[in-house]
PDB file of N, CA and C in Angstrom:
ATOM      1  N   UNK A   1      10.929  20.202 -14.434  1.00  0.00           N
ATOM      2  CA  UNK A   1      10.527  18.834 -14.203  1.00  0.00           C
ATOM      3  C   UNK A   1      10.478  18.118 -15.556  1.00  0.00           C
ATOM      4  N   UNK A   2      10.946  16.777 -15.456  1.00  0.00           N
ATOM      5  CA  UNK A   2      10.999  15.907 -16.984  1.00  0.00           C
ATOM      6  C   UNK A   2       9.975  15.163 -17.010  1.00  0.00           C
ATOM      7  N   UNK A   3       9.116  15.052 -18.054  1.00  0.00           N
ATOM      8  CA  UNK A   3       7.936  14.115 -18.347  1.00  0.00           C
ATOM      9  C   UNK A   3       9.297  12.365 -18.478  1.00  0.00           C
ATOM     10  N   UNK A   4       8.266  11.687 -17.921  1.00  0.00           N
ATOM     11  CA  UNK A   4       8.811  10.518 -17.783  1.00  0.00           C
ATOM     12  C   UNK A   4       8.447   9.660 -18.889  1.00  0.00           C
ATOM     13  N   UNK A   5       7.660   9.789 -19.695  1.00  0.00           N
ATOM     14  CA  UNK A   5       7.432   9.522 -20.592  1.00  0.00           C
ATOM     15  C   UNK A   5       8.676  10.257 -22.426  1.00  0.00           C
ATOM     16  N   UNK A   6       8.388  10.983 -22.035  1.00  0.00           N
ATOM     17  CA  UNK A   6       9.435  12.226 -23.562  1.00  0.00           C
ATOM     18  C   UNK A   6      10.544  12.792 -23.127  1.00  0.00           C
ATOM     19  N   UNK A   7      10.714  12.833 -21.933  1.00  0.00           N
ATOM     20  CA  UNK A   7      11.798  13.445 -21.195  1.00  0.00           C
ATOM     21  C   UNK A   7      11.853  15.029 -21.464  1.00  0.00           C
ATOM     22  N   UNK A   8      10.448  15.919 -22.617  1.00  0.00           N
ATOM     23  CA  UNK A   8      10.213  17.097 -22.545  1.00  0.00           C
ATOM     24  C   UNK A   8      10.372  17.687 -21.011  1.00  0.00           C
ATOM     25  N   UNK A   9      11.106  18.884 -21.086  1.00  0.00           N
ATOM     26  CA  UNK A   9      10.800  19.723 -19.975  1.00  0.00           C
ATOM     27  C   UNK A   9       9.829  20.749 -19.356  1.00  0.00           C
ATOM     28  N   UNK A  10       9.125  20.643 -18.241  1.00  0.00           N
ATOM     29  CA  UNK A  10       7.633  20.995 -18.043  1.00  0.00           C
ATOM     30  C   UNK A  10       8.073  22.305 -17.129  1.00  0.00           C
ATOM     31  N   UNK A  11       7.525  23.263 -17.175  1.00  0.00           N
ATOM     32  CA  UNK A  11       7.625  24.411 -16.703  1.00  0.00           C
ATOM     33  C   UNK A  11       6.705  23.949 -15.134  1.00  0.00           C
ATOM     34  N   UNK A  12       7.311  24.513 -13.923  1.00  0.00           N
ATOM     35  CA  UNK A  12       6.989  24.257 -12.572  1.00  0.00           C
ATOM     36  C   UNK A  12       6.939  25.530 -11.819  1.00  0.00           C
ATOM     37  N   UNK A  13       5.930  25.571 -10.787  1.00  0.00           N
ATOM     38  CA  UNK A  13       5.505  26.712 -10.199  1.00  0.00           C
ATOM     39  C   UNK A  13       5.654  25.905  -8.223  1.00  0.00           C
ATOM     40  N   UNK A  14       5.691  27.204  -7.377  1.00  0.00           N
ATOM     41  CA  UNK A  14       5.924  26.108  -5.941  1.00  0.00           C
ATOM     42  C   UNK A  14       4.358  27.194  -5.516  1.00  0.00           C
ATOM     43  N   UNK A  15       3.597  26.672  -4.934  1.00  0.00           N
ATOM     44  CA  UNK A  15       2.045  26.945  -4.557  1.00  0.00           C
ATOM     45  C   UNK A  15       2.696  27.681  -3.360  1.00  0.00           C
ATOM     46  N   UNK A  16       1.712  28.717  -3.283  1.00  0.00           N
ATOM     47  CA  UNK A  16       2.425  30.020  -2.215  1.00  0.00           C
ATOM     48  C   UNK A  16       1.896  29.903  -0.981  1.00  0.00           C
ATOM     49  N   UNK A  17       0.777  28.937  -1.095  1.00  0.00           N
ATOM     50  CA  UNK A  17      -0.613  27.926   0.155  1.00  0.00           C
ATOM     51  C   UNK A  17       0.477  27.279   0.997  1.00  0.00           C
ATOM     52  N   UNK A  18       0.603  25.430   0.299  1.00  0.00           N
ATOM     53  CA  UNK A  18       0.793  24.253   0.855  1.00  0.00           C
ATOM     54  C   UNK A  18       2.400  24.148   0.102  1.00  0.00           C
ATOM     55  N   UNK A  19       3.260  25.038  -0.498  1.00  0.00           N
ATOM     56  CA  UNK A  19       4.620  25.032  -0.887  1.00  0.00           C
ATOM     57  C   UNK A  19       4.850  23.633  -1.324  1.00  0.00           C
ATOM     58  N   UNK A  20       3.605  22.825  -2.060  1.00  0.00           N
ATOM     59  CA  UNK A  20       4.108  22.172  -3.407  1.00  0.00           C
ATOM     60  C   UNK A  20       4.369  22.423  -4.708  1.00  0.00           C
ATOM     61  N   UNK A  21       5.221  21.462  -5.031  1.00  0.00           N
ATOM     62  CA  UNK A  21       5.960  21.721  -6.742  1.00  0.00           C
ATOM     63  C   UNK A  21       4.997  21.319  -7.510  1.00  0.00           C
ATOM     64  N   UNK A  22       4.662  22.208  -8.477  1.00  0.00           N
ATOM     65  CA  UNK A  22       3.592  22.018  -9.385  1.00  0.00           C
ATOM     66  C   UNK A  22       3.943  22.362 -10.842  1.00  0.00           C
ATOM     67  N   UNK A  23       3.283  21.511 -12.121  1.00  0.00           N
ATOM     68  CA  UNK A  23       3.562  21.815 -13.053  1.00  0.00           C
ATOM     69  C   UNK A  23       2.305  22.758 -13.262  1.00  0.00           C
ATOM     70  N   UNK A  24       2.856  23.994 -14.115  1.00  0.00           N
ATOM     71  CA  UNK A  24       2.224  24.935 -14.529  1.00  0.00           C
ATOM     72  C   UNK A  24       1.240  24.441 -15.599  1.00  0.00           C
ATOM     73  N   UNK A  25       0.087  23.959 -15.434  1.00  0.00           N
ATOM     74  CA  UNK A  25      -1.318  23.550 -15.684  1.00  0.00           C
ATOM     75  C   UNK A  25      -2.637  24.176 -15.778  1.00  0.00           C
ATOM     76  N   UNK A  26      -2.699  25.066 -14.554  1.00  0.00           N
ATOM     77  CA  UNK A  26      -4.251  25.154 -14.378  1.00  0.00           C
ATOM     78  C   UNK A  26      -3.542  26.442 -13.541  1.00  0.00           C
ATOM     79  N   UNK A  27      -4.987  27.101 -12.889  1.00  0.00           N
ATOM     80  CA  UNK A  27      -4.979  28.289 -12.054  1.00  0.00           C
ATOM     81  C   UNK A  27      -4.832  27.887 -10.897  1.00  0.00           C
ATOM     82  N   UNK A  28      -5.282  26.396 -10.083  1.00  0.00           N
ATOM     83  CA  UNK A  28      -5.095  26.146  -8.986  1.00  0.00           C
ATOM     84  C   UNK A  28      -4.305  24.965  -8.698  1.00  0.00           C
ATOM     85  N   UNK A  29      -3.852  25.121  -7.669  1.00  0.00           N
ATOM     86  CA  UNK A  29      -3.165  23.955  -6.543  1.00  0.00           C
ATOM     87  C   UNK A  29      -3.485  22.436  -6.864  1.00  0.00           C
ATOM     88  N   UNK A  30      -2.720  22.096  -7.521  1.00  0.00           N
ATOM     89  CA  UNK A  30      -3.623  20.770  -7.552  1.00  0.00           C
ATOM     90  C   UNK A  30      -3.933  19.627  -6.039  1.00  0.00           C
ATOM     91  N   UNK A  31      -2.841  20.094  -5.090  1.00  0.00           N
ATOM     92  CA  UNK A  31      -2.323  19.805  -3.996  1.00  0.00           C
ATOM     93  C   UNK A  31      -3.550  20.110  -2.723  1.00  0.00           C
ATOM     94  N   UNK A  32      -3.640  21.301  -2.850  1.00  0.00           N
ATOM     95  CA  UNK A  32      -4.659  21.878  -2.195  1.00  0.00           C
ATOM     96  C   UNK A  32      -5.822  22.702  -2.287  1.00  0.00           C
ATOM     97  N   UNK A  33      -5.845  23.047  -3.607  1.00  0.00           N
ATOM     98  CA  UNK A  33      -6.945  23.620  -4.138  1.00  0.00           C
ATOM     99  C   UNK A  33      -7.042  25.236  -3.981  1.00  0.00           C
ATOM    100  N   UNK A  34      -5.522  25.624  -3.601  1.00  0.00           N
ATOM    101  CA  UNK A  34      -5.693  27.456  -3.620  1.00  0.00           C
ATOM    102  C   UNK A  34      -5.422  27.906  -5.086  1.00  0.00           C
ATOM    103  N   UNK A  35      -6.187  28.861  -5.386  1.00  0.00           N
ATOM    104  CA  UNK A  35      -5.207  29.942  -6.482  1.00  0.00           C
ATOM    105  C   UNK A  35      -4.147  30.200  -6.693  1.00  0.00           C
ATOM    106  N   UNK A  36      -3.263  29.985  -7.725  1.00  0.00           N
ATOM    107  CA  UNK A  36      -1.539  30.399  -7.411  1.00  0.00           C
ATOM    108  C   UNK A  36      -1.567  31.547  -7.803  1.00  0.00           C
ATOM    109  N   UNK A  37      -0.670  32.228  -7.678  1.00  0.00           N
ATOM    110  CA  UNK A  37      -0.516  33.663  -8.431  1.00  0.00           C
ATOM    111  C   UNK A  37      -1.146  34.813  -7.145  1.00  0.00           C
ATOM    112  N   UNK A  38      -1.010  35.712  -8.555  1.00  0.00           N
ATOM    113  CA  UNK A  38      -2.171  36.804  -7.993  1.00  0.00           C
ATOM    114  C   UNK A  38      -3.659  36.771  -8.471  1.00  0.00           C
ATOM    115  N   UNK A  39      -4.260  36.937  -7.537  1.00  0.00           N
ATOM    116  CA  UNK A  39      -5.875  36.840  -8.453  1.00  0.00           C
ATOM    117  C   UNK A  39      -6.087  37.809  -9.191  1.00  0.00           C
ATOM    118  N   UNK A  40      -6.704  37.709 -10.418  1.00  0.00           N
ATOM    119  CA  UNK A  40      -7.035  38.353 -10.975  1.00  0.00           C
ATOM    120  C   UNK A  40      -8.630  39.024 -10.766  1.00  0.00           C
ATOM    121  N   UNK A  41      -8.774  40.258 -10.953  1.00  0.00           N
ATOM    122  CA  UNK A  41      -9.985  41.054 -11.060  1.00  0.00           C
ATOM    123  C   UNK A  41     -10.662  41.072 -12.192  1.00  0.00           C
ATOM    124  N   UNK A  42     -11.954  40.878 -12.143  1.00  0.00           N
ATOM    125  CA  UNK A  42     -12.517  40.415 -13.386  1.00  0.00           C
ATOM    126  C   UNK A  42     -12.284  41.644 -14.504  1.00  0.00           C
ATOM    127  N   UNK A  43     -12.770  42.604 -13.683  1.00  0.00           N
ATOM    128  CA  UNK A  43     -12.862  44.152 -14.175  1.00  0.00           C
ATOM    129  C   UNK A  43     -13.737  44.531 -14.442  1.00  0.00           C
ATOM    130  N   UNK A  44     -14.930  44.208 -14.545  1.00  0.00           N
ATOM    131  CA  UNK A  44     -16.533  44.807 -15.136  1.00  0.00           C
ATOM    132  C   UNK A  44     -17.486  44.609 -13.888  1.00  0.00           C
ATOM    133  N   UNK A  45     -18.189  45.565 -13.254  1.00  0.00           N
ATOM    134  CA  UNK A  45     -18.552  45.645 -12.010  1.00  0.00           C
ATOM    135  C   UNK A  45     -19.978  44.409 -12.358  1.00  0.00           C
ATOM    136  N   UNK A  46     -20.500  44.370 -10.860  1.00  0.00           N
ATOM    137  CA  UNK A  46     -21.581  43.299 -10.603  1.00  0.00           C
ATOM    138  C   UNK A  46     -22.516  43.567 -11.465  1.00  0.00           C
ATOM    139  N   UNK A  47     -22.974  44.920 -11.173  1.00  0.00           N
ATOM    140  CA  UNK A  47     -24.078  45.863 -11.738  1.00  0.00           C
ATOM    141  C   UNK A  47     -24.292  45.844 -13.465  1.00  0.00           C
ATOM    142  N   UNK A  48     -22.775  45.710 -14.089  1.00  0.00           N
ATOM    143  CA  UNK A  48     -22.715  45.751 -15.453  1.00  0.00           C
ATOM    144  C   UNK A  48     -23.223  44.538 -15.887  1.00  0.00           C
ATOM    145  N   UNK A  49     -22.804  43.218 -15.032  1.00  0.00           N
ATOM    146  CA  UNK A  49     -23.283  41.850 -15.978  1.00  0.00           C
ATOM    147  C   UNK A  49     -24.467  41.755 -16.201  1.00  0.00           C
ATOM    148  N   UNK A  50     -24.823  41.382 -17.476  1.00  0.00           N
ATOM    149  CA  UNK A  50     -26.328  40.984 -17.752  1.00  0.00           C
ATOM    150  C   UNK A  50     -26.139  39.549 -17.934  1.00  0.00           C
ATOM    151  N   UNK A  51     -26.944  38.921 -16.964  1.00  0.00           N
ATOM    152  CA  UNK A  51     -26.779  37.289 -17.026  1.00  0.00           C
ATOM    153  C   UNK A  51     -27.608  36.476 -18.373  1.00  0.00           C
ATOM    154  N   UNK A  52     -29.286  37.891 -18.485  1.00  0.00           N
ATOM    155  CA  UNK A  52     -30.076  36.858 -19.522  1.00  0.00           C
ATOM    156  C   UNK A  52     -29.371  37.114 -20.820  1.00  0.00           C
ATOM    157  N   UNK A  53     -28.485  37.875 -21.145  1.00  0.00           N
ATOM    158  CA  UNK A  53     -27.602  37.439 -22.261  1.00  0.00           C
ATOM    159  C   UNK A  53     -26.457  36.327 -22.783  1.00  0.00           C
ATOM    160  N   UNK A  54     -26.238  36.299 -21.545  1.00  0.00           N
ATOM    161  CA  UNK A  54     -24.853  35.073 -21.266  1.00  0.00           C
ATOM    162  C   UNK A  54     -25.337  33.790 -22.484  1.00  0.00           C
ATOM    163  N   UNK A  55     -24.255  33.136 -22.945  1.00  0.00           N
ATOM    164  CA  UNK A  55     -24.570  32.106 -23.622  1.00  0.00           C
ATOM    165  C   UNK A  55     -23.797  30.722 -22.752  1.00  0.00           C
ATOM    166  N   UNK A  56     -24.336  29.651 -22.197  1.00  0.00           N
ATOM    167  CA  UNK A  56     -23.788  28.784 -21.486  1.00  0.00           C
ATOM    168  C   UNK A  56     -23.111  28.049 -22.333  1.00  0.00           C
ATOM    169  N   UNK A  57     -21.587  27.220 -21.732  1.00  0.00           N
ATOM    170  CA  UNK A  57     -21.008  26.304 -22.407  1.00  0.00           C
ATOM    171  C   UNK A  57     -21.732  25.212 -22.824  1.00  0.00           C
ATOM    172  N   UNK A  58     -22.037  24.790 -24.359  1.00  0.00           N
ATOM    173  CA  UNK A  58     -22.486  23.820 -24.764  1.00  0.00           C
ATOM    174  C   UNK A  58     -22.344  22.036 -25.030  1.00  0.00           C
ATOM    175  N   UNK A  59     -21.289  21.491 -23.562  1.00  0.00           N
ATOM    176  CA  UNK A  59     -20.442  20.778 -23.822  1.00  0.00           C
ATOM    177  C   UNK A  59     -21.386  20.047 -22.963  1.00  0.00           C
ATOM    178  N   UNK A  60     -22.389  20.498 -21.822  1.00  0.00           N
ATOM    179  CA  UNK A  60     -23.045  19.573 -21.297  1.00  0.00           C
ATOM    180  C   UNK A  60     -22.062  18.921 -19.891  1.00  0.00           C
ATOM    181  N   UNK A  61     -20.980  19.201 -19.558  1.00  0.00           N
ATOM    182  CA  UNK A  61     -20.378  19.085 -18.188  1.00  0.00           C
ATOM    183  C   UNK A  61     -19.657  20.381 -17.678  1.00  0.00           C
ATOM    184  N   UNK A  62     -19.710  21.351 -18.524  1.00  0.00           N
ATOM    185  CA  UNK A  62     -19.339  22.167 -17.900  1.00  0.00           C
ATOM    186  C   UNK A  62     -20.074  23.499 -17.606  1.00  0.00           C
ATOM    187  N   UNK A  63     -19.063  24.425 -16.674  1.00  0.00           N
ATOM    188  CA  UNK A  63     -19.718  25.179 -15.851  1.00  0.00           C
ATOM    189  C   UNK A  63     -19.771  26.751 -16.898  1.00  0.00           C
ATOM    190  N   UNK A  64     -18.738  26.693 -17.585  1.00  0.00           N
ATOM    191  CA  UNK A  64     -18.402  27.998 -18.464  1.00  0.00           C
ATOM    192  C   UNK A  64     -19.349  28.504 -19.022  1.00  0.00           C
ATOM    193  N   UNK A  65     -19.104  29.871 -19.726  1.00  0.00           N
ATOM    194  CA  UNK A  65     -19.961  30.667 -20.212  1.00  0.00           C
ATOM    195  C   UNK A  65     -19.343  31.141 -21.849  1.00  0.00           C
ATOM    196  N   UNK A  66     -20.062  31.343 -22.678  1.00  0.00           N
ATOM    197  CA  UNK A  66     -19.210  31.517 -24.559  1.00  0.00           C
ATOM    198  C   UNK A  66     -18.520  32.960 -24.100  1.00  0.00           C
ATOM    199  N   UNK A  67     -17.472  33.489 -24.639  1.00  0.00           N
ATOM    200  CA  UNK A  67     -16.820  34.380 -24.754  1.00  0.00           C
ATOM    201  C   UNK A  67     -16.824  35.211 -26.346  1.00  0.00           C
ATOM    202  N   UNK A  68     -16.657  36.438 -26.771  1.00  0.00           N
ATOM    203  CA  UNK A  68     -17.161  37.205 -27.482  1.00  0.00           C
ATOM    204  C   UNK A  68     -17.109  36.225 -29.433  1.00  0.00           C
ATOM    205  N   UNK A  69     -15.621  35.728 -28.366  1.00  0.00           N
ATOM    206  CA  UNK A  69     -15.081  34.567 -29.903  1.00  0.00           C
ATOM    207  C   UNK A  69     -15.703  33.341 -30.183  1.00  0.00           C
ATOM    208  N   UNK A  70     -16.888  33.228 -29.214  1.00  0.00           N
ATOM    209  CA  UNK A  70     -17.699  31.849 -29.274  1.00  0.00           C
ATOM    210  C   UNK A  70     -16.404  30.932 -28.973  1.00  0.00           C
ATOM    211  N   UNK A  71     -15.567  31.079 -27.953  1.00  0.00           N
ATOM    212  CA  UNK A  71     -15.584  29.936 -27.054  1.00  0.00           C
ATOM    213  C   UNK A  71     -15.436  29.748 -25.642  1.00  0.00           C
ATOM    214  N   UNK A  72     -15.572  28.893 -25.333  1.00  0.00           N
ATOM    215  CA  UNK A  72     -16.045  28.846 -23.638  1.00  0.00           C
ATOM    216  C   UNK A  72     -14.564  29.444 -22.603  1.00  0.00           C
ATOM    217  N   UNK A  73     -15.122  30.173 -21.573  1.00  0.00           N
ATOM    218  CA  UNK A  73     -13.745  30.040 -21.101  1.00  0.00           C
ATOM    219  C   UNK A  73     -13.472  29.802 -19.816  1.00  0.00           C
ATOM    220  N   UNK A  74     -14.147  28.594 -19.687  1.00  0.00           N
ATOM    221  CA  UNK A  74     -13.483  27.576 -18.881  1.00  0.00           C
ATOM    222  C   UNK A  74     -12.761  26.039 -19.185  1.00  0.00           C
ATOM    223  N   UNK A  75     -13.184  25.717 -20.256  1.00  0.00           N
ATOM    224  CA  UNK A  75     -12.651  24.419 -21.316  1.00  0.00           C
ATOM    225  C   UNK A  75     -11.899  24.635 -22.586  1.00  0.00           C
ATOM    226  N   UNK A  76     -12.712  25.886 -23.040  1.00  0.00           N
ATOM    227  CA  UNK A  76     -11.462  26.102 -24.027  1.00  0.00           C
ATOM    228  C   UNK A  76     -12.340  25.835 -25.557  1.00  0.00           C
ATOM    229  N   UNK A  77     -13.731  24.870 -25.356  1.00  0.00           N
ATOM    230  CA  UNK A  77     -14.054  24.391 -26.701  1.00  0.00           C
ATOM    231  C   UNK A  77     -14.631  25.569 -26.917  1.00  0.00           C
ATOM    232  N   UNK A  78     -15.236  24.718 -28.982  1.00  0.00           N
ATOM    233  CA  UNK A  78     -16.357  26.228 -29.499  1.00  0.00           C
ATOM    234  C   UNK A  78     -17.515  25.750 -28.611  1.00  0.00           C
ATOM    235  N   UNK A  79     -18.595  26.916 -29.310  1.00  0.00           N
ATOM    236  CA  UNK A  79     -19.837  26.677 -28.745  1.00  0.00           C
ATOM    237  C   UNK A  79     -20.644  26.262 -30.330  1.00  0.00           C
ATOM    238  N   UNK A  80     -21.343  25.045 -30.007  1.00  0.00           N
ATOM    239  CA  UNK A  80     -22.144  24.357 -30.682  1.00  0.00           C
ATOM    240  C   UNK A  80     -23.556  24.486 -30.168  1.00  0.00           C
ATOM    241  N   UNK A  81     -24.248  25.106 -31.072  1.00  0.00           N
ATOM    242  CA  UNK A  81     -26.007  25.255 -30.660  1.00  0.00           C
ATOM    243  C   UNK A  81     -26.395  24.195 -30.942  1.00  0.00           C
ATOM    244  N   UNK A  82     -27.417  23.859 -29.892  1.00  0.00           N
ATOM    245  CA  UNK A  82     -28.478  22.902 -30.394  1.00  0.00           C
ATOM    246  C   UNK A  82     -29.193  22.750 -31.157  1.00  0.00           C
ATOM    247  N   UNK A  83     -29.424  21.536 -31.846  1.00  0.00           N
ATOM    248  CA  UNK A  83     -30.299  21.238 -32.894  1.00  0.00           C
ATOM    249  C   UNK A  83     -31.355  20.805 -32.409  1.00  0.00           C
ATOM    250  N   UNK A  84     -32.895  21.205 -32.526  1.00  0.00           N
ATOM    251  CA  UNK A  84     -33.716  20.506 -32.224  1.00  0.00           C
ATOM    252  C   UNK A  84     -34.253  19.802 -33.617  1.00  0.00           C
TER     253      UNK A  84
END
């Protein structure tokens, strides 16, 4: 697919749900809201997570959690502590 703007070429996926053309973006459908692909397994059982360790994304709209590299991984930013 050509951006209409740069005429760059965008890599496209067809949703295996609702069999729309989608640019390869995100994990889901933008169309319908399924998962494309195969799902992935997290791999670390229920039992293993310790939640009161978790560090929450510090961005204030999102849902993510910091990852070992201090950054979130659902947005992608760092994690910035608060200053009181």
């Amino acid at each position: 697919m050509l951006c209409e703007q740069c005429a760059k070429e965008f890599e496209t996926t067809t949703c295996g749900s609702c069999g729309a053309v989608l640019l390869k973006l995100g994990r889901f459908c933008y169309a319908c809201g399924k998962e494309l692909g195969e799902s992935r397994s997290v791999g670390v059982e229920a039992e293993d997570i310790d939640f009161s360790s978790r560090i929450l994304c510090s961005d204030g709209t999102c849902i993510g959690v910091i990852d070992e590299n201090g950054i979130c991984k659902v947005c992608g930013k760092p994690y910035t502590p608060e200053t009181k």
